[in-house]
C-alpha atoms as a PDB file:
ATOM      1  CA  UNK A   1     -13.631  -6.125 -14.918  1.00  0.00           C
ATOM      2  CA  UNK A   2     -13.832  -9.055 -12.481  1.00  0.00           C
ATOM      3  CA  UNK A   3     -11.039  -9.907 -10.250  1.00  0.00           C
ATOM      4  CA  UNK A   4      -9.213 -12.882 -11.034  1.00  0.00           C
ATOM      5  CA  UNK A   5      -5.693 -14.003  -9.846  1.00  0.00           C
ATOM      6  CA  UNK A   6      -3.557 -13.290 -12.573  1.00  0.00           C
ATOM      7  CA  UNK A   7      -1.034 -16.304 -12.665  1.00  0.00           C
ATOM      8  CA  UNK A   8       1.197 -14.270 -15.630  1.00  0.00           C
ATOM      9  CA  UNK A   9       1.422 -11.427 -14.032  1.00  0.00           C
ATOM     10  CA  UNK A  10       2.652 -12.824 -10.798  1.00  0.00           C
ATOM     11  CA  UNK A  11       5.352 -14.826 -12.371  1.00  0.00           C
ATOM     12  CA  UNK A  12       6.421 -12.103 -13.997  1.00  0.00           C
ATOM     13  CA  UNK A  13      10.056 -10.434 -13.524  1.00  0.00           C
ATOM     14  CA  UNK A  14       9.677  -6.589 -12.113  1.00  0.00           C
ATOM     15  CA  UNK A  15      12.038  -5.257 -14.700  1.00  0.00           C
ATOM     16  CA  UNK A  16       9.666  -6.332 -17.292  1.00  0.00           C
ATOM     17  CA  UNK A  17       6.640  -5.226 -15.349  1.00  0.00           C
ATOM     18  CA  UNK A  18       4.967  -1.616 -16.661  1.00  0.00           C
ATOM     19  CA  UNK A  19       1.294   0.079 -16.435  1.00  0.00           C
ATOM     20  CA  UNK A  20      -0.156  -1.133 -19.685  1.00  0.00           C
ATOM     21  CA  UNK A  21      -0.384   1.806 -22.237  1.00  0.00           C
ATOM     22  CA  UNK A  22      -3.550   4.285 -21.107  1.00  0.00           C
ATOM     23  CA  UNK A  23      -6.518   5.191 -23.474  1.00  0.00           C
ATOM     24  CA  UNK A  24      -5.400   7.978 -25.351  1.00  0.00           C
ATOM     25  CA  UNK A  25      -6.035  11.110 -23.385  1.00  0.00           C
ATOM     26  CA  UNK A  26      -6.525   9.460 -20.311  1.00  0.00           C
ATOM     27  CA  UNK A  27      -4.671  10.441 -17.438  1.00  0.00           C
ATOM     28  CA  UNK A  28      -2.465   7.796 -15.876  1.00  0.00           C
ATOM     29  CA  UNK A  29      -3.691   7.337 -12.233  1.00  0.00           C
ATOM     30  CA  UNK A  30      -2.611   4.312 -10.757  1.00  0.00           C
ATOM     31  CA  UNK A  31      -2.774   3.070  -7.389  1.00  0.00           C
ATOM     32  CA  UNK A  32      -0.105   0.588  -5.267  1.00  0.00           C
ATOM     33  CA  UNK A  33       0.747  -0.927  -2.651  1.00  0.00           C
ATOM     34  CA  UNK A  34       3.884  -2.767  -1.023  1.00  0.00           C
ATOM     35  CA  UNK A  35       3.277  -5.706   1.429  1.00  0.00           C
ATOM     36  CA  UNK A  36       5.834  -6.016   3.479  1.00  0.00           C
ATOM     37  CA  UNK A  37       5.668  -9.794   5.460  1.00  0.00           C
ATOM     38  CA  UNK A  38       7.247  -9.627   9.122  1.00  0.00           C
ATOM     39  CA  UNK A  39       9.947 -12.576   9.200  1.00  0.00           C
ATOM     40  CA  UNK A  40       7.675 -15.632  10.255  1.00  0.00           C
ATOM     41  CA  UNK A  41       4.950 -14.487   7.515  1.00  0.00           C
ATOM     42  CA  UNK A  42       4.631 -15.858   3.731  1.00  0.00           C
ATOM     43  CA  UNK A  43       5.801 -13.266   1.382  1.00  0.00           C
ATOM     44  CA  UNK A  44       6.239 -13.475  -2.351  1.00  0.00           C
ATOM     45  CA  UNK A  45       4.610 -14.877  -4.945  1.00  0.00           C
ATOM     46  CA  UNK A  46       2.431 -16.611  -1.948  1.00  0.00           C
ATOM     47  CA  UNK A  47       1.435 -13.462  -0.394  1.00  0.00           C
ATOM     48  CA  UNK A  48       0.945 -11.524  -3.741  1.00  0.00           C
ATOM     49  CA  UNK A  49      -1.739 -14.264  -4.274  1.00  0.00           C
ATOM     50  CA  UNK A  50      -2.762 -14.524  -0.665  1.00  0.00           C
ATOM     51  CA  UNK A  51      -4.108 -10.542  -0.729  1.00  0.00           C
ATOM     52  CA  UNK A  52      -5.429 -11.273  -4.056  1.00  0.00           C
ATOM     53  CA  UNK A  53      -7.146 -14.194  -3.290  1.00  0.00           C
ATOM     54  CA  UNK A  54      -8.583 -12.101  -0.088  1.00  0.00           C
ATOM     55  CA  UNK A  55      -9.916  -9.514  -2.113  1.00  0.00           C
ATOM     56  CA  UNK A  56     -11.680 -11.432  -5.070  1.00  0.00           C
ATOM     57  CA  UNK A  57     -13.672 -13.321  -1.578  1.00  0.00           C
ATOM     58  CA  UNK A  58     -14.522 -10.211  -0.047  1.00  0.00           C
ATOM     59  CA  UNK A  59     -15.581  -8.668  -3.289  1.00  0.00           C
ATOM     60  CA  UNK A  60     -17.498 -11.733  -4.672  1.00  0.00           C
ATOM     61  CA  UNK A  61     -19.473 -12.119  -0.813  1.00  0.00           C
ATOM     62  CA  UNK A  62     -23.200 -11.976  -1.258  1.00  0.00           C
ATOM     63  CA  UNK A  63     -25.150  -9.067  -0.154  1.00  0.00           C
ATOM     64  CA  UNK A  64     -25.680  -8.279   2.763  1.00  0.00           C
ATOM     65  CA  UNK A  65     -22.164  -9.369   3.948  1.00  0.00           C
ATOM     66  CA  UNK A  66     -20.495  -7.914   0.499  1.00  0.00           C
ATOM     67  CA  UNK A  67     -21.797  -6.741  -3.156  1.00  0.00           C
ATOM     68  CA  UNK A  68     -22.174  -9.656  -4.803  1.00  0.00           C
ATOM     69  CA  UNK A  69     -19.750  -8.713  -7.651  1.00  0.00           C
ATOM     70  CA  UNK A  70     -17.926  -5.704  -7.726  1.00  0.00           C
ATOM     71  CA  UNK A  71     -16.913  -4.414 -11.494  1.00  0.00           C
ATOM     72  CA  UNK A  72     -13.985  -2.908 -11.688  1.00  0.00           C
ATOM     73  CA  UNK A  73     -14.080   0.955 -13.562  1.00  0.00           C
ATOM     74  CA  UNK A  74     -10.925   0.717 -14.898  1.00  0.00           C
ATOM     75  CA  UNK A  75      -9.020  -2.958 -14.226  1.00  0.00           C
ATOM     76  CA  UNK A  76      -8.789  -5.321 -11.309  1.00  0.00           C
ATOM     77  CA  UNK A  77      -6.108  -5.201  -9.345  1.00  0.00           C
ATOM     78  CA  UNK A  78      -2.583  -6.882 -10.289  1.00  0.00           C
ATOM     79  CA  UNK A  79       0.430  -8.620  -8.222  1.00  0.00           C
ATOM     80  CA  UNK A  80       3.979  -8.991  -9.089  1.00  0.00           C
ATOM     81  CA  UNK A  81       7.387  -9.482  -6.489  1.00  0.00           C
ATOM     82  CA  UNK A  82       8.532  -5.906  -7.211  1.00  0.00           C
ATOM     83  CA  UNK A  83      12.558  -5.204  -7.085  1.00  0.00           C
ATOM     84  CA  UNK A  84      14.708  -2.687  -5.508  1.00  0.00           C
ATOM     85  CA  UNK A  85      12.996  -3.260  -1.561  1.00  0.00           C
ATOM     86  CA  UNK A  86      13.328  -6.001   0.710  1.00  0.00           C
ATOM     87  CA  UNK A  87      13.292  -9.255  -0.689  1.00  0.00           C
ATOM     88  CA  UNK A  88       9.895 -11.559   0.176  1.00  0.00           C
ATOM     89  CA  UNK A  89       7.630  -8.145  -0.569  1.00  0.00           C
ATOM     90  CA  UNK A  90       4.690  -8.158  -2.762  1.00  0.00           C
ATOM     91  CA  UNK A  91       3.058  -5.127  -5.100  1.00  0.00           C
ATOM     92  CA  UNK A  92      -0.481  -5.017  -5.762  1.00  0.00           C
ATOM     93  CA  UNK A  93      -1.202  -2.427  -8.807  1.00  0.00           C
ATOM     94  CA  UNK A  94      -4.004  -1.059 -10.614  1.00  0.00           C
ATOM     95  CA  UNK A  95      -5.484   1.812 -12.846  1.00  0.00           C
ATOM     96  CA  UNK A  96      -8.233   3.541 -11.791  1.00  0.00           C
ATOM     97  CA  UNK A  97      -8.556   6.061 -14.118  1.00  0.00           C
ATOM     98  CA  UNK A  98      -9.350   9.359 -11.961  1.00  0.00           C
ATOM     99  CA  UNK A  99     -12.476   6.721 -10.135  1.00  0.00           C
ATOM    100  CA  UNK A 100     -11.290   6.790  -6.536  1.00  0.00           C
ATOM    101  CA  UNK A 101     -13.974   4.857  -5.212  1.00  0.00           C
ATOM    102  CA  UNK A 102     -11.356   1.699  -6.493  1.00  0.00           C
ATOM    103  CA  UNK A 103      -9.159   2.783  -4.697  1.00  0.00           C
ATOM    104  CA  UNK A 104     -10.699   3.120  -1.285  1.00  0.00           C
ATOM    105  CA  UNK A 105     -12.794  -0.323  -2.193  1.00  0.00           C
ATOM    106  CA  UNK A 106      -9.136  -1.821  -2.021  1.00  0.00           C
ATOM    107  CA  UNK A 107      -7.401   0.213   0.885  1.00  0.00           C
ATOM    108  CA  UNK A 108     -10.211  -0.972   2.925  1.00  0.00           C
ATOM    109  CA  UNK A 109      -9.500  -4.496   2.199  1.00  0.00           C
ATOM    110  CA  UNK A 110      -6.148  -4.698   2.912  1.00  0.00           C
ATOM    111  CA  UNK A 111      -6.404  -2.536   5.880  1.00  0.00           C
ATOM    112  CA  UNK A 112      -8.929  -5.621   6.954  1.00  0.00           C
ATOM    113  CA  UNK A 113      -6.413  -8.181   5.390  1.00  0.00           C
ATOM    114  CA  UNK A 114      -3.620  -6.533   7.942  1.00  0.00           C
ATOM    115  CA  UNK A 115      -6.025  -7.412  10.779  1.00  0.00           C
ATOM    116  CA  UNK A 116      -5.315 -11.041   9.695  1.00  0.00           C
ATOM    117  CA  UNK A 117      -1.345 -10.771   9.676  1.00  0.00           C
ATOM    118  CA  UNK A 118      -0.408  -8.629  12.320  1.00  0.00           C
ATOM    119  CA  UNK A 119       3.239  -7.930  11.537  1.00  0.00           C
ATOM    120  CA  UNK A 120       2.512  -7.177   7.832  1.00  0.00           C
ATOM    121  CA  UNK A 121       3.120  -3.612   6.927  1.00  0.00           C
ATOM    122  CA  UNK A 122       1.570  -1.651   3.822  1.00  0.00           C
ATOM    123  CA  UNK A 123       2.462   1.365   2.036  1.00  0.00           C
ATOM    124  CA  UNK A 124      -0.141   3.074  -0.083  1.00  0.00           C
ATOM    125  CA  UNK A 125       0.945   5.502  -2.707  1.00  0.00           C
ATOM    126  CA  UNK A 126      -0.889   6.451  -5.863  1.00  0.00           C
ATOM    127  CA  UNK A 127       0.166   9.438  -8.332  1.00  0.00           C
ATOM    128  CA  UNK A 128      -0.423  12.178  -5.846  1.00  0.00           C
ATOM    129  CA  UNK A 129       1.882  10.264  -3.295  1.00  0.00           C
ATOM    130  CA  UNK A 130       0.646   9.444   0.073  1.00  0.00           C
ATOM    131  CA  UNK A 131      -3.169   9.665  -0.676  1.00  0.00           C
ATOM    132  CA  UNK A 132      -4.077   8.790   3.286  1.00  0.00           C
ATOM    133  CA  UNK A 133      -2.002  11.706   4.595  1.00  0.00           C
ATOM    134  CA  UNK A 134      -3.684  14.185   1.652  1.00  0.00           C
ATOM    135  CA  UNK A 135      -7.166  13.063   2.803  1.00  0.00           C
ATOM    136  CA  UNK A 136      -6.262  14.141   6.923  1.00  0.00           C
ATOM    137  CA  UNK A 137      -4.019  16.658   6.186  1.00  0.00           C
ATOM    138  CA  UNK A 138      -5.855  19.119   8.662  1.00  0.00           C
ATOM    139  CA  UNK A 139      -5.407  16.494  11.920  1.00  0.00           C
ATOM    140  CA  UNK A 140      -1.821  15.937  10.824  1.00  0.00           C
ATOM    141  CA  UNK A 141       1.457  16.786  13.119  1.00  0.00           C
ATOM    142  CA  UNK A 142       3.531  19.441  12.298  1.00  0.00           C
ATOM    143  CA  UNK A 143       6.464  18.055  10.833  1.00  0.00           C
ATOM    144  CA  UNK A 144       5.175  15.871   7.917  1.00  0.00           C
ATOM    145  CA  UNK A 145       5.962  17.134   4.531  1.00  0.00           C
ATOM    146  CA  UNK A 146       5.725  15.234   1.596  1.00  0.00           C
ATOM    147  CA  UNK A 147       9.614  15.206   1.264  1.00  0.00           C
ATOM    148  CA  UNK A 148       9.858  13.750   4.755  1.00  0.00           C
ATOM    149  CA  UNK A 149       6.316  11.396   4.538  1.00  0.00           C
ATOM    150  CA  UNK A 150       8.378   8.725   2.030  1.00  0.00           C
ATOM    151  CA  UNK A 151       8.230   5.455   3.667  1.00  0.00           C
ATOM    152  CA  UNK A 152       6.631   6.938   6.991  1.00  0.00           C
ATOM    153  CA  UNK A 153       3.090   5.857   6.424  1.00  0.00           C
ATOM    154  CA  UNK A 154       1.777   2.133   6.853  1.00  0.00           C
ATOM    155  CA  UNK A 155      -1.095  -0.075   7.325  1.00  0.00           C
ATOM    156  CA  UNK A 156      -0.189  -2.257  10.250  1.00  0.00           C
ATOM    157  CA  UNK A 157      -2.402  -5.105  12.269  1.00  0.00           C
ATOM    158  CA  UNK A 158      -5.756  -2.866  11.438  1.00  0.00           C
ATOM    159  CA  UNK A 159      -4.405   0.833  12.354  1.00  0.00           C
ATOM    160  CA  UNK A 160      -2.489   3.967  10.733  1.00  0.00           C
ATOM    161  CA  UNK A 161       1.376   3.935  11.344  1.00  0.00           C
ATOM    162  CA  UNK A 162       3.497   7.054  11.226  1.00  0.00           C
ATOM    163  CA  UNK A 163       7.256   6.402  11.410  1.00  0.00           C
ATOM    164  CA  UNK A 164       8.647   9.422  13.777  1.00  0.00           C
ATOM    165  CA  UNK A 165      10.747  11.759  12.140  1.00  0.00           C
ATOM    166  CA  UNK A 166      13.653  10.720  14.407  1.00  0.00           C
ATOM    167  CA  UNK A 167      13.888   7.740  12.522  1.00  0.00           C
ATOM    168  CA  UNK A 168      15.911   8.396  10.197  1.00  0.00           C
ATOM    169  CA  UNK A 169      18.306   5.846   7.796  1.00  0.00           C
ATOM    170  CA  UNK A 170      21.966   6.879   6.755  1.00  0.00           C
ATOM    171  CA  UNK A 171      22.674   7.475   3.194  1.00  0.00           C
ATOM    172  CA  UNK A 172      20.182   9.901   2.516  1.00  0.00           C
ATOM    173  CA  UNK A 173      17.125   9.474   0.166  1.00  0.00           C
ATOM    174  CA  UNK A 174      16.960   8.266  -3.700  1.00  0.00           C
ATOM    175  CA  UNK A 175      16.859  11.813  -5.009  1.00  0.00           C
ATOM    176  CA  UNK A 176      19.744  12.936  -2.410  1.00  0.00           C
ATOM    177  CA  UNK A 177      16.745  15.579  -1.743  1.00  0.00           C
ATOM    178  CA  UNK A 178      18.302  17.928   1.010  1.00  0.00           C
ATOM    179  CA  UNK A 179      15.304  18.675   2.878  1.00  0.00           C
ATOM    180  CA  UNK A 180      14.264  15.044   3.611  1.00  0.00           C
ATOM    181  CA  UNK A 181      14.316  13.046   6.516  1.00  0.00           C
ATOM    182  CA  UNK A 182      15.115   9.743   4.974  1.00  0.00           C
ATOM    183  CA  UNK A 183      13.935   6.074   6.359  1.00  0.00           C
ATOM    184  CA  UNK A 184      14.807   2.702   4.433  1.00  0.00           C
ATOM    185  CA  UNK A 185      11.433   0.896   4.055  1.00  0.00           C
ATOM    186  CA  UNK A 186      13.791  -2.085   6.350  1.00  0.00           C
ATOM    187  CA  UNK A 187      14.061   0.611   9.186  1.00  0.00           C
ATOM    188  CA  UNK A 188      10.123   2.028   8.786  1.00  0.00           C
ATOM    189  CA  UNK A 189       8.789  -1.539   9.081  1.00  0.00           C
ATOM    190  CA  UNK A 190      10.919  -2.606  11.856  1.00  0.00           C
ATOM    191  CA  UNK A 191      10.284   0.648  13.629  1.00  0.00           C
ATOM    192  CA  UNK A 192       6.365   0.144  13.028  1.00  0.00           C
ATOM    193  CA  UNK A 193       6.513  -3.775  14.778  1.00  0.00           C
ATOM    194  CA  UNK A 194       8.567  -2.339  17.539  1.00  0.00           C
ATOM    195  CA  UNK A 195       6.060  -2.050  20.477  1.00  0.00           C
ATOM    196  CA  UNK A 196       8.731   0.518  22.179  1.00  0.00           C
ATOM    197  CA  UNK A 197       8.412   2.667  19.143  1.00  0.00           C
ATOM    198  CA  UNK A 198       4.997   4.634  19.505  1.00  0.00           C
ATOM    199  CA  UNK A 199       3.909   4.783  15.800  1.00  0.00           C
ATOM    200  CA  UNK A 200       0.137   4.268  15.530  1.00  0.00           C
ATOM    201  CA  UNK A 201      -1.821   7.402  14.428  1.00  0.00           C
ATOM    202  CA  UNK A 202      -4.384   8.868  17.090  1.00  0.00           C
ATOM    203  CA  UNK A 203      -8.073   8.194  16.489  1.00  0.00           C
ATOM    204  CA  UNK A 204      -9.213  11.257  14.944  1.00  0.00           C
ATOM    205  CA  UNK A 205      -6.387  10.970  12.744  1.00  0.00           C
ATOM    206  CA  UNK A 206      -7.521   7.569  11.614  1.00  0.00           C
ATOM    207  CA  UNK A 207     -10.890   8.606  10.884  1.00  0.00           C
ATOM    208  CA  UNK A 208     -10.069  11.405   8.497  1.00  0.00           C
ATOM    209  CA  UNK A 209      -7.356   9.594   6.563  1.00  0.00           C
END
């Protein structure tokens, strides 16, 4: 599959928005992630096609600078304005049906595409959660549990973000989960662009995740 931006999908409304159907007896894996614009960015329908526009250059560059073409094992990545978070956001989806190397292909790029928007935050998440965190769970600090990791890990201006535990939001989370330390994705953002607020990862951490 070749990446294209995919007009229909972006204009359509998040309630009507769902996976399409797997191959029978495939297992649904699907990766996403939720762009989050800081206040003077783009955000949207214009960012949903900004990132995707991004990532059909980088993957259409000519060796040596890029492959020349990359094929997609399962499908290209989607975009749609999701609902139920901040207003202005942007999803990008895909299947990748159990072939991670998809996935990592695209968390590089918009880790690079973060360099280029500095107050743009991004949570990645596919069906095993926080996939970044699972991958460095050896260099990680104490307190992060998956109950308590919702919302607490971004992609911000190039780096790793973990929102403290101290931050937390009042109301208490979706599930009214006991055990977790809730934060809105409003509070984890503005907590990751406040330069008072030490949230970038250490280096070792960022090279195992």
């Amino acid at each position: 599959y070749r990446l294209e931006v995919p007009v229909e999908v972006l204009n359509m409304p998040d309630a009507e928005w769902h996976v399409p159907a797997d191959e029978a007896g495939e297992r649904p894996e699907t990766f996403e992630a939720l762009l989050v614009p800081g206040k003077d960015e783009a955000g949207g329908l214009a960012l949903a096609a900004s990132v995707l526009r991004f990532i059909n250059e980088a993957c259409n560059k000519p060796p040596p600078s890029g492959p020349g073409g990359h094929l997609w094992y399962r499908e290209a990545p989607s975009a749609r304005v999701p609902e139920g978070v901040p207003t202005n956001t942007a999803m990008i989806s895909m299947r990748i049906g159990g072939y991670v190397d998809d996935e990592w292909l695209v968390t590089g790029l918009l880790l690079d595409f973060s360099r280029l928007h500095p107050d743009l935050c991004i949570r990645l998440q596919d069906q095993d959660g926080e996939f970044l965190l699972i991958e460095a769970a050896d260099d990680l600090p104490t307190w992060i549990r998956p109950e308590d990791a919702v919302n607490r890990v971004w992609l911000c201006n190039g780096h790793l973000h973990i929102v403290p535990l101290e931050i937390q939001s009042p109301g208490g989370p979706p599930d009214d989960s006991p055990h977790a330390a809730f934060v809105s994705v409003e509070q984890a953002t503005a907590t990751v662009r406040d330069p008072n607020i030490p949230t970038q990862a250490s280096a070792r951490l960022e090279s195992t995740a």
